[in-house]
Each structure stands twice: as structure tokens, then as C-alpha cells.
N, C-alpha and C. Protein backbone atom coordinates (compact mmCIF):
# COMPACT_ATOMS: atom_id res chain seq x y z
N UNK A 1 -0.97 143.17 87.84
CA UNK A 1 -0.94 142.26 88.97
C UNK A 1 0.31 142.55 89.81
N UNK A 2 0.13 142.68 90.98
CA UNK A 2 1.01 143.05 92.17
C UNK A 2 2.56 141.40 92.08
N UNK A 3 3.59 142.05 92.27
CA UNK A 3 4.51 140.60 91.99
C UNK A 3 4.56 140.58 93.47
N UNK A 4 4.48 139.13 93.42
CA UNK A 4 4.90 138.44 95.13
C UNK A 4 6.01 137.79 95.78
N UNK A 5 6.58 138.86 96.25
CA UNK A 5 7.72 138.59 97.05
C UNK A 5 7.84 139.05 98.66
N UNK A 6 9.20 138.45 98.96
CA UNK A 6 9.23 139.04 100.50
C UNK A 6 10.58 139.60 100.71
N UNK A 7 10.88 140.24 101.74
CA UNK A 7 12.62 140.67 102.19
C UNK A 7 12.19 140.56 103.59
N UNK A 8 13.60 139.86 103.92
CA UNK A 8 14.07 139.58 105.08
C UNK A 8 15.10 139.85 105.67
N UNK A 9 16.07 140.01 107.09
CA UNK A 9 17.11 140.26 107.42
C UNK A 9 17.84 139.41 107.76
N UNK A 10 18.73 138.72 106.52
CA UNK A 10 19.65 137.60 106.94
C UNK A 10 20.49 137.73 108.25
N UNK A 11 21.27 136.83 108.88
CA UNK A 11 22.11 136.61 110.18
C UNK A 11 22.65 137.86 109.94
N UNK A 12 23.30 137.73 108.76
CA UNK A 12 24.74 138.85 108.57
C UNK A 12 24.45 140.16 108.69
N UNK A 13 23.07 140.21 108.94
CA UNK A 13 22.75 142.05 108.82
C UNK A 13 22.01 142.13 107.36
N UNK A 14 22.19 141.82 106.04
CA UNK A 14 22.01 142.25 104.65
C UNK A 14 20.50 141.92 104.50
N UNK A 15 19.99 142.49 103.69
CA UNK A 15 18.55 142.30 103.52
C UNK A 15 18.58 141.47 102.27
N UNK A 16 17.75 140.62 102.14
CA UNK A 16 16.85 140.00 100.81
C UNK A 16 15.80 139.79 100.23
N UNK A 17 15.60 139.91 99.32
CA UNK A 17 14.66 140.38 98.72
C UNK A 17 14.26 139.00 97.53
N UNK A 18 12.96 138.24 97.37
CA UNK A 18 13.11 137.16 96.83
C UNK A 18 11.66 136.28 97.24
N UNK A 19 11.79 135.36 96.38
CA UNK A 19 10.56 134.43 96.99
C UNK A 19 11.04 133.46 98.81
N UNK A 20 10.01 133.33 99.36
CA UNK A 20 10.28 132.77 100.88
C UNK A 20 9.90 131.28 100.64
N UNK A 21 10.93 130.95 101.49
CA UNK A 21 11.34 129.36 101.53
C UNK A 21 10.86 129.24 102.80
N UNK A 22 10.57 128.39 103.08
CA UNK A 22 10.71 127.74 104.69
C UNK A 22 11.25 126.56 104.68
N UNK A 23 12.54 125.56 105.22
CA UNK A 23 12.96 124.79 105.06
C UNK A 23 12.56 123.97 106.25
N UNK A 24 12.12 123.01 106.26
CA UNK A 24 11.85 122.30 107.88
C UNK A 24 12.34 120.59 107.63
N UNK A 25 12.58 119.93 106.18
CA UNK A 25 12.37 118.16 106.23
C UNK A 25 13.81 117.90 106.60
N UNK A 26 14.77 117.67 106.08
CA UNK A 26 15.99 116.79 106.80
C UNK A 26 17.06 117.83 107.95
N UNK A 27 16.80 119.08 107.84
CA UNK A 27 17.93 119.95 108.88
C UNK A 27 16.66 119.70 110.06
N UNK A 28 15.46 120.14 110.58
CA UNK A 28 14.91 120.05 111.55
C UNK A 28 14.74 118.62 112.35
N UNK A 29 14.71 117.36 111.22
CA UNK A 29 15.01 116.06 112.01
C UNK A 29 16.97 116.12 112.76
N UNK A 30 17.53 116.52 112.31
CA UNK A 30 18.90 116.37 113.16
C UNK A 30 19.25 118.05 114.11
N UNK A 31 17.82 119.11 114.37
CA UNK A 31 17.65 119.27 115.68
C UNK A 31 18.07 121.00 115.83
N UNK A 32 18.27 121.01 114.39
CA UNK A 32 18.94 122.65 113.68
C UNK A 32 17.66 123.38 113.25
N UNK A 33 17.41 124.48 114.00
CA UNK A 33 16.12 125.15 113.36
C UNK A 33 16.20 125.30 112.05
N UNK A 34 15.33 125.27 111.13
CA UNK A 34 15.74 125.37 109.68
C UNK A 34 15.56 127.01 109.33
N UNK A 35 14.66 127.20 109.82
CA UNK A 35 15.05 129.05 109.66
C UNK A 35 13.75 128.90 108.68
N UNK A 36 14.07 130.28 108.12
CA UNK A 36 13.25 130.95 106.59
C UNK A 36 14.55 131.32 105.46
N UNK A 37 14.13 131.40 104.31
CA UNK A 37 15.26 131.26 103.40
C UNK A 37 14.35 132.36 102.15
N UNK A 38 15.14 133.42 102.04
CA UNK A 38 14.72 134.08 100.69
C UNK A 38 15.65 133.66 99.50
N UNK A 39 14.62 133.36 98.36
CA UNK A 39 15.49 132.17 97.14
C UNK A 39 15.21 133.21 95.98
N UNK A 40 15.84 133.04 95.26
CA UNK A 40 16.15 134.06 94.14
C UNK A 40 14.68 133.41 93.21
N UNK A 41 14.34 134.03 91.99
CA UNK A 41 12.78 133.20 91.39
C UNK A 41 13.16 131.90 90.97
N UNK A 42 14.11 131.04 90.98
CA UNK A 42 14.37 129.85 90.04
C UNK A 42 14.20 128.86 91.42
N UNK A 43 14.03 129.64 92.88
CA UNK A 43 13.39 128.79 94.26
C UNK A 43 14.51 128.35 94.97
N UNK A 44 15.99 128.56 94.27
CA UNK A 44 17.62 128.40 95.06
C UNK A 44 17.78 129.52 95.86
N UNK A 45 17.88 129.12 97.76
CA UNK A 45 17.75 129.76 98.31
C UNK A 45 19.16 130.56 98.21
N UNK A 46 19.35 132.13 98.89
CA UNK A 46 20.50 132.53 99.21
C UNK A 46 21.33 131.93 100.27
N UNK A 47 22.48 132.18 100.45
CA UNK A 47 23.47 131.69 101.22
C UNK A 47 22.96 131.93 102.49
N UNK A 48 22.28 132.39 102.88
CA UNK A 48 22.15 133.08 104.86
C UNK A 48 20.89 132.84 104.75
N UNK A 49 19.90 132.41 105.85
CA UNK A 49 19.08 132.45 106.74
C UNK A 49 18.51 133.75 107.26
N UNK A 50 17.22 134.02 106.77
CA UNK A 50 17.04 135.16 107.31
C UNK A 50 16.14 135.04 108.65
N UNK A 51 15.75 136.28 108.84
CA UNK A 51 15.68 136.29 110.79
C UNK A 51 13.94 135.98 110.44
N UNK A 52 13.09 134.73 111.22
CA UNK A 52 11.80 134.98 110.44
C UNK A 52 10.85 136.16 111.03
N UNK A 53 11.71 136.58 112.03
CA UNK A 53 10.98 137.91 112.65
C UNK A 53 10.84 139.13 111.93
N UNK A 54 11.74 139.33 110.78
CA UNK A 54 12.07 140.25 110.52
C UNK A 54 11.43 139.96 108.52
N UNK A 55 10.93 138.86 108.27
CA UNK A 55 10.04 138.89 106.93
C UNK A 55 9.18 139.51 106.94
N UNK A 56 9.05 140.48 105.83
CA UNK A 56 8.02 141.23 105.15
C UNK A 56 7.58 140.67 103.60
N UNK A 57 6.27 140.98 103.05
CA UNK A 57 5.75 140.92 101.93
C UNK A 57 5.76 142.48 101.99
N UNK A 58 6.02 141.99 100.43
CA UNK A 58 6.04 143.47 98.96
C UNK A 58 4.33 143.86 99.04
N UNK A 59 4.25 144.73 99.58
CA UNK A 59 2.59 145.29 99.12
C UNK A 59 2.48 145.52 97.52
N UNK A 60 3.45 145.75 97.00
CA UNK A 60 3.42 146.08 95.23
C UNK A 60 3.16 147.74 95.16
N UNK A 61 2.93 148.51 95.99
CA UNK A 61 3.39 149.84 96.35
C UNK A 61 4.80 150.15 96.35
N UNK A 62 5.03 151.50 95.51
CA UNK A 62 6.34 151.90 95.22
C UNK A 62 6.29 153.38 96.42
N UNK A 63 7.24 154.09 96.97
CA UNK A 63 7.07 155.28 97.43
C UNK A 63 6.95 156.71 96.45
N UNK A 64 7.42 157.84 96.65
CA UNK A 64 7.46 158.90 96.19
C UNK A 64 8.77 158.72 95.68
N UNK A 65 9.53 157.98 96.16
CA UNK A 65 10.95 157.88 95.39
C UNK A 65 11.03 156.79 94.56
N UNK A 66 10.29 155.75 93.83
CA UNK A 66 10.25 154.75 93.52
C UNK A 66 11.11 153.37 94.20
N UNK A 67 10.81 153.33 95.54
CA UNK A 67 11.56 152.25 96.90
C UNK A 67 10.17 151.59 97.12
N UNK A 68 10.25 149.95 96.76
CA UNK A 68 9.40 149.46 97.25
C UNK A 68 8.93 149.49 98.96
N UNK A 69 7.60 149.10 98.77
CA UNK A 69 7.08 149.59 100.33
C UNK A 69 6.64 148.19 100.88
N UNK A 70 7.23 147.67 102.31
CA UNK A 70 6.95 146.20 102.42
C UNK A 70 6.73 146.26 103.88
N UNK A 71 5.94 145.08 104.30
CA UNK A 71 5.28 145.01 105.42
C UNK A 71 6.34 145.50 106.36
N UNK A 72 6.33 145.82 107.42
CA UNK A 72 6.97 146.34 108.52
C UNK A 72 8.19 147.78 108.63
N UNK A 73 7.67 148.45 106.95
CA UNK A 73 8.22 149.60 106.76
C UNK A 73 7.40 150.40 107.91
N UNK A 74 8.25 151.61 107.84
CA UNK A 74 7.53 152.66 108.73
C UNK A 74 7.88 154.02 107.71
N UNK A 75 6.64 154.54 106.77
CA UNK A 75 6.66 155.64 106.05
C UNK A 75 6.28 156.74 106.54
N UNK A 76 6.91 158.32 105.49
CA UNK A 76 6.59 159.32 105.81
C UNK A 76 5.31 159.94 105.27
N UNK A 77 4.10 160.34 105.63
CA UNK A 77 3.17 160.92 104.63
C UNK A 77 3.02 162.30 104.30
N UNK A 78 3.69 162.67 103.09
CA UNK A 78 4.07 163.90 102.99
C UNK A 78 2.62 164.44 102.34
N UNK A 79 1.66 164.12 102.54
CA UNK A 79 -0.14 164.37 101.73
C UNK A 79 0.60 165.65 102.95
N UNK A 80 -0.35 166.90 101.89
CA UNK A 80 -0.60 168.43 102.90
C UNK A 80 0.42 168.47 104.02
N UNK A 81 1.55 167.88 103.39
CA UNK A 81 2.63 168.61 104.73
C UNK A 81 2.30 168.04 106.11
N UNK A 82 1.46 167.38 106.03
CA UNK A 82 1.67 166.02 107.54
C UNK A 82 2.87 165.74 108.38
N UNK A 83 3.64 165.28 107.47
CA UNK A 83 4.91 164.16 107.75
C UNK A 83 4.42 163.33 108.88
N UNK A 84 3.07 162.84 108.92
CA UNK A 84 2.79 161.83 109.67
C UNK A 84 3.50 160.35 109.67
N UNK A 85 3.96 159.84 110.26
CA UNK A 85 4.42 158.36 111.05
C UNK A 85 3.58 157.34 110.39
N UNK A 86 3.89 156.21 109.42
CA UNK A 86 2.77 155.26 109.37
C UNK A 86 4.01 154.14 109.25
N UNK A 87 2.61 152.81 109.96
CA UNK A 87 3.91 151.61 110.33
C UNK A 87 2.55 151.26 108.65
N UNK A 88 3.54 150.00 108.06
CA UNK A 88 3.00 149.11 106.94
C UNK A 88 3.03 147.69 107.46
N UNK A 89 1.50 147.27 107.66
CA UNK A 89 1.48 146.32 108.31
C UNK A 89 0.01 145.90 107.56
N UNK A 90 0.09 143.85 107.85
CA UNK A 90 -1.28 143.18 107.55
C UNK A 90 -2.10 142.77 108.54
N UNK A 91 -2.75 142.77 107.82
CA UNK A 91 -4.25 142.88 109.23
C UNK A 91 -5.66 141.91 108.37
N UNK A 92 -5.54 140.76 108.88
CA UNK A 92 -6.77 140.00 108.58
C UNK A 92 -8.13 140.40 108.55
N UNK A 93 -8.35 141.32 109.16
CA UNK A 93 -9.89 141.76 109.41
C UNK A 93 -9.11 143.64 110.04
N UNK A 94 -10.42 144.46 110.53
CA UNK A 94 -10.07 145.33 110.83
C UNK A 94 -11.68 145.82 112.01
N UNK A 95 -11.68 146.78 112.43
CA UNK A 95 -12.54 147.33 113.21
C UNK A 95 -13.91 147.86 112.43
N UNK A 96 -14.93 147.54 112.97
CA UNK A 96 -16.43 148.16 111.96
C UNK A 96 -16.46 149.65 112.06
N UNK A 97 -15.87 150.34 112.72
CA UNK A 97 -16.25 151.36 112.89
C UNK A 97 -14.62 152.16 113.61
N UNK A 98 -14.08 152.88 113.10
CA UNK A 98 -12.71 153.89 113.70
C UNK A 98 -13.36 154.82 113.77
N UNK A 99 -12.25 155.42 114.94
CA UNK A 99 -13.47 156.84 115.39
C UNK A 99 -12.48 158.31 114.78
N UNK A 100 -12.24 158.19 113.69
CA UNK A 100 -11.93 158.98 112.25
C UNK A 100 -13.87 158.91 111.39
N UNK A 101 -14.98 157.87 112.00
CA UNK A 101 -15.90 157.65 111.52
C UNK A 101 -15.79 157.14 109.88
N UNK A 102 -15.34 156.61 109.80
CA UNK A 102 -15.07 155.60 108.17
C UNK A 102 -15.26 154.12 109.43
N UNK A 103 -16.07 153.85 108.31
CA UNK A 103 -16.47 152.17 108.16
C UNK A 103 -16.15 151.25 107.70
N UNK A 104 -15.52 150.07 108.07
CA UNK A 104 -14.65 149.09 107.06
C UNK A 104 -15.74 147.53 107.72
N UNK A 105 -14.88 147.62 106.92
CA UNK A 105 -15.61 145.54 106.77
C UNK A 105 -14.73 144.70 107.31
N UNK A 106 -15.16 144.05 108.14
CA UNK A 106 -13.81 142.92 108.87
C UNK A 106 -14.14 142.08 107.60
N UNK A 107 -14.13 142.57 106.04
CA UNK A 107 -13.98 140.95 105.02
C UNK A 107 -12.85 141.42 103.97
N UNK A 108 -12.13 141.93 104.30
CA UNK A 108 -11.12 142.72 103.55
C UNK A 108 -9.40 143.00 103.78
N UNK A 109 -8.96 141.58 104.13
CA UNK A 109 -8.12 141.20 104.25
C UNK A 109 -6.64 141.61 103.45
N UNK A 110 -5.63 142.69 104.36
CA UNK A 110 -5.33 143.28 103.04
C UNK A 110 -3.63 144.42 104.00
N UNK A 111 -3.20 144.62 103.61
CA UNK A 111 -2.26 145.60 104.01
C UNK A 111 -2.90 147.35 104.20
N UNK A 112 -2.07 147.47 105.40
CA UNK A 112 -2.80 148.61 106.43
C UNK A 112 -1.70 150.15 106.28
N UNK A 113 -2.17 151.17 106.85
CA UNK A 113 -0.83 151.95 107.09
C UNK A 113 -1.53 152.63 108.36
N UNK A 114 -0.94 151.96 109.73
CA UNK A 114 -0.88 152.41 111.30
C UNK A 114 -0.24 153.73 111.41
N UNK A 115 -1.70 154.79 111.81
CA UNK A 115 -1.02 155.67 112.04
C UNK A 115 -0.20 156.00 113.28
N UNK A 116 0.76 156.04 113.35
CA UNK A 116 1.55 155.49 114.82
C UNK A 116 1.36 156.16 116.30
N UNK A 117 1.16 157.98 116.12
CA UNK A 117 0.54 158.68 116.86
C UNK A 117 -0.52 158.35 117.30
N UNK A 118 -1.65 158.01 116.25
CA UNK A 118 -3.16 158.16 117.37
C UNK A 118 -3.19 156.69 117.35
N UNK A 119 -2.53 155.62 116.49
CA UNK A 119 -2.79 154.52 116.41
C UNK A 119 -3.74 153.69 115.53
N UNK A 120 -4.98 154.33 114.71
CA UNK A 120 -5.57 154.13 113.82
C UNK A 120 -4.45 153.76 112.51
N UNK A 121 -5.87 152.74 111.83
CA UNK A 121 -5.15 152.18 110.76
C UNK A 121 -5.95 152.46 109.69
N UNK A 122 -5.59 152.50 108.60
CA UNK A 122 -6.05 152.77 107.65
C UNK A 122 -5.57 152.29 106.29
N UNK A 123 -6.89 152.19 105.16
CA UNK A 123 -6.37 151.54 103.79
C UNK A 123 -5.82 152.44 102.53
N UNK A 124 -6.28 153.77 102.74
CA UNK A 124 -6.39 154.78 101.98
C UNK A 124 -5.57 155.82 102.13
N UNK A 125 -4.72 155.25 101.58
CA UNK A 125 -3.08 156.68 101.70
C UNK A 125 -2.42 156.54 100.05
N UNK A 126 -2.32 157.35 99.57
CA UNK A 126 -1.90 157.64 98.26
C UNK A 126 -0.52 157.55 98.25
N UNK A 127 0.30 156.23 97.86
CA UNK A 127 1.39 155.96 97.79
C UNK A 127 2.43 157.07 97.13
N UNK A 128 2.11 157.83 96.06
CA UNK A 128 2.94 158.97 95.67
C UNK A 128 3.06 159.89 97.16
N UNK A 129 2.60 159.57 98.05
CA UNK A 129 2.66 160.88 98.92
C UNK A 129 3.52 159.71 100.19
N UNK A 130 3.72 159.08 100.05
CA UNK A 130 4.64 158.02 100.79
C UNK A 130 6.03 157.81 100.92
N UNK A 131 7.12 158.45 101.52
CA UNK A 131 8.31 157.79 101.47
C UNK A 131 8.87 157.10 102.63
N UNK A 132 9.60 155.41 102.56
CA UNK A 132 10.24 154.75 103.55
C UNK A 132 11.34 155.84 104.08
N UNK A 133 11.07 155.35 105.30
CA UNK A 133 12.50 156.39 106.48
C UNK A 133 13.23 155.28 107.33
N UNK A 134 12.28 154.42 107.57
CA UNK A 134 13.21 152.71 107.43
C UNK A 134 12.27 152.10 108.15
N UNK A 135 12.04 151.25 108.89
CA UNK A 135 11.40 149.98 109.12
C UNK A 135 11.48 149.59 110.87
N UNK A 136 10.20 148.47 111.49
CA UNK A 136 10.09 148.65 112.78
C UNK A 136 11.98 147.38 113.37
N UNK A 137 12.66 147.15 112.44
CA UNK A 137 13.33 146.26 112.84
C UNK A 137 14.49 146.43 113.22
N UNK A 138 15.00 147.76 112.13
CA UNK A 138 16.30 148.30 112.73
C UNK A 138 16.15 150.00 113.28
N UNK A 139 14.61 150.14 113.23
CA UNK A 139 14.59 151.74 113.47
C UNK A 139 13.18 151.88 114.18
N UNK A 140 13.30 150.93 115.32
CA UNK A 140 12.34 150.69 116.63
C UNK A 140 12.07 152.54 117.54
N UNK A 141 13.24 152.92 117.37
CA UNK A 141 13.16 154.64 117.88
C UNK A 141 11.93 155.21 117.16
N UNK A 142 12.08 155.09 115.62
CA UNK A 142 11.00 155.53 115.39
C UNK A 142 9.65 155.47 115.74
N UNK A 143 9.03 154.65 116.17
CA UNK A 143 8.09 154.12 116.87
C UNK A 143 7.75 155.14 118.09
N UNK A 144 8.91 154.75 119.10
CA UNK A 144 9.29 155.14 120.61
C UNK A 144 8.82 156.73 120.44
N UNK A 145 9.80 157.02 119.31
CA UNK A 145 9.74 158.78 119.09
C UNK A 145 8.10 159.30 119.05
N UNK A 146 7.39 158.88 118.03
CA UNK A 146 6.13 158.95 118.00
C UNK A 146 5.01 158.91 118.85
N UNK A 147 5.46 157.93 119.79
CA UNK A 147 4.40 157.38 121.19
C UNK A 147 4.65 158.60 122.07
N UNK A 148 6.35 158.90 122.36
CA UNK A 148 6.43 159.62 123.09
C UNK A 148 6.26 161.21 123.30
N UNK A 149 5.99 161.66 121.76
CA UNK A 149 5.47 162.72 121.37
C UNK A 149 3.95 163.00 121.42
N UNK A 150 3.26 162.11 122.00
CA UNK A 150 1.60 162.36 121.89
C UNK A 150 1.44 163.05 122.82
């Protein structure tokens, strides 16, 4: 069974890694956003506030280096010497038909890997052939680089 957690990017810059809190009952009545809070497993949040833009869930996928792989990574796919671009992202439903011609089911609710070049997404990438190069939050170039290379 996949363990369920998330990492986030506290104020300070540092990442965490942990179960997600959302705090909203007595700081949001006196007018202070309460934020999101990653809490260690015993549910005591850490000291900082993380950014809620910047929370990801653990897919429970490890890379080629053993580095967990979490929503809003952006991996390398080293399958046949590719080094294709993929963002790690969730997707409630998906398209009946990609024109790669594979067929999916909008009932399969589930974590994706966007191929960033042509833009297709896909479920079927062999995590040993996967390594993080970093993520859409502090390494947005990567993205840019990709688009602008088509």
C-alpha cells in the first residue's frame, strides 16, 4: 500500500514532507489566513506554514535514484535515451481518446506524467526509468525551456 503524504514549501524556502493540516477554526476568526501546515505522523504541525500553492502528494513512486516522486515534480525519462520532460501531476478524469491512439477512461482518477513538449499525458511510464531534475515551483524554466524548444 502506497503511504500518504504530502511536501510543501514552507515561508522560509525549506520543504516538508509530512501529513497536511489545514488549519482554519480560531486563527481565521481573528482575520489571519490560516495557511496549510505539514505535521509530522503524531498530526503536530511544523513550525512554518507552507505555501498551499506549492503542496504536492507522494504518488508512492520512487525514481531511478530512489527520490520520492510527488505531484508537481518535473522528471527525466531516461526509457531508450529520450530524456524526455514529464511534469507529475493529478488529473480527475482524462481524454477518451489521445492522439498517441491509446484509450483511457475518464473513470480513473489517478496521477499523470505530462509530456511537456507535445503536451500529452500519460499513465504508463516505468518509474525505474524516471529521475526528479526538480519541480514546476522553483524550476518554472524548465517548463519555458521545453515549450520553447518545440
Amino acid at each position: 500500500m502506497r503511504e500518504v503524504k504530502f511536501r510543501g514549501m514552507g515561508i522560509n524556502g525549506e520543504w516538508y514532507c509530512g501529513n497536511l493540516s489545514i488549519i482554519k477554526q480560531r486563527i481565521k476568526s481573528m482575520g489571519i489566513d490560516p495557511g496549510s501546515y505539514i505535521s509530522n505522523k503524531a498530526g503536530v504541525p511544523f513550525a512554518y506554514s507552507v505555501r498551499q500553492e506549492t503542496v504536492g502528494q507522494f504518488t508512492g513512486l520512487k525514481d531511478k535514484n530512489g527520490r520520492e516522486i510527488y505531484e508537481g515534480d518535473i522528471v527525466r525519462n531516461h526509457r531508450d535515451n529520450s530524456n524526455e520532460l514529464l511534469e507529475v501531476l493529478w488529473q480527475e478524469e482524462v481524454a477518451e481518446h489521445a492522439s498517441d491512439g491509446i484509450y483511457w477512461t475518464k473513470e480513473v482518477p489517478g496521477f499523470r506524467f505530462k509530456r511537456i513538449k507535445r503536451g500529452l499525458t500519460t499513465v504508463f511510464v516505468a518509474h525505474v526509468d524516471l529521475e526528479v531534475i526538480g519541480n514546476i515551483h522553483q524550476n518554472p524554466e524548465l517548463l519555458e525551456a521545453s515549450h520553447a524548444s518545440k
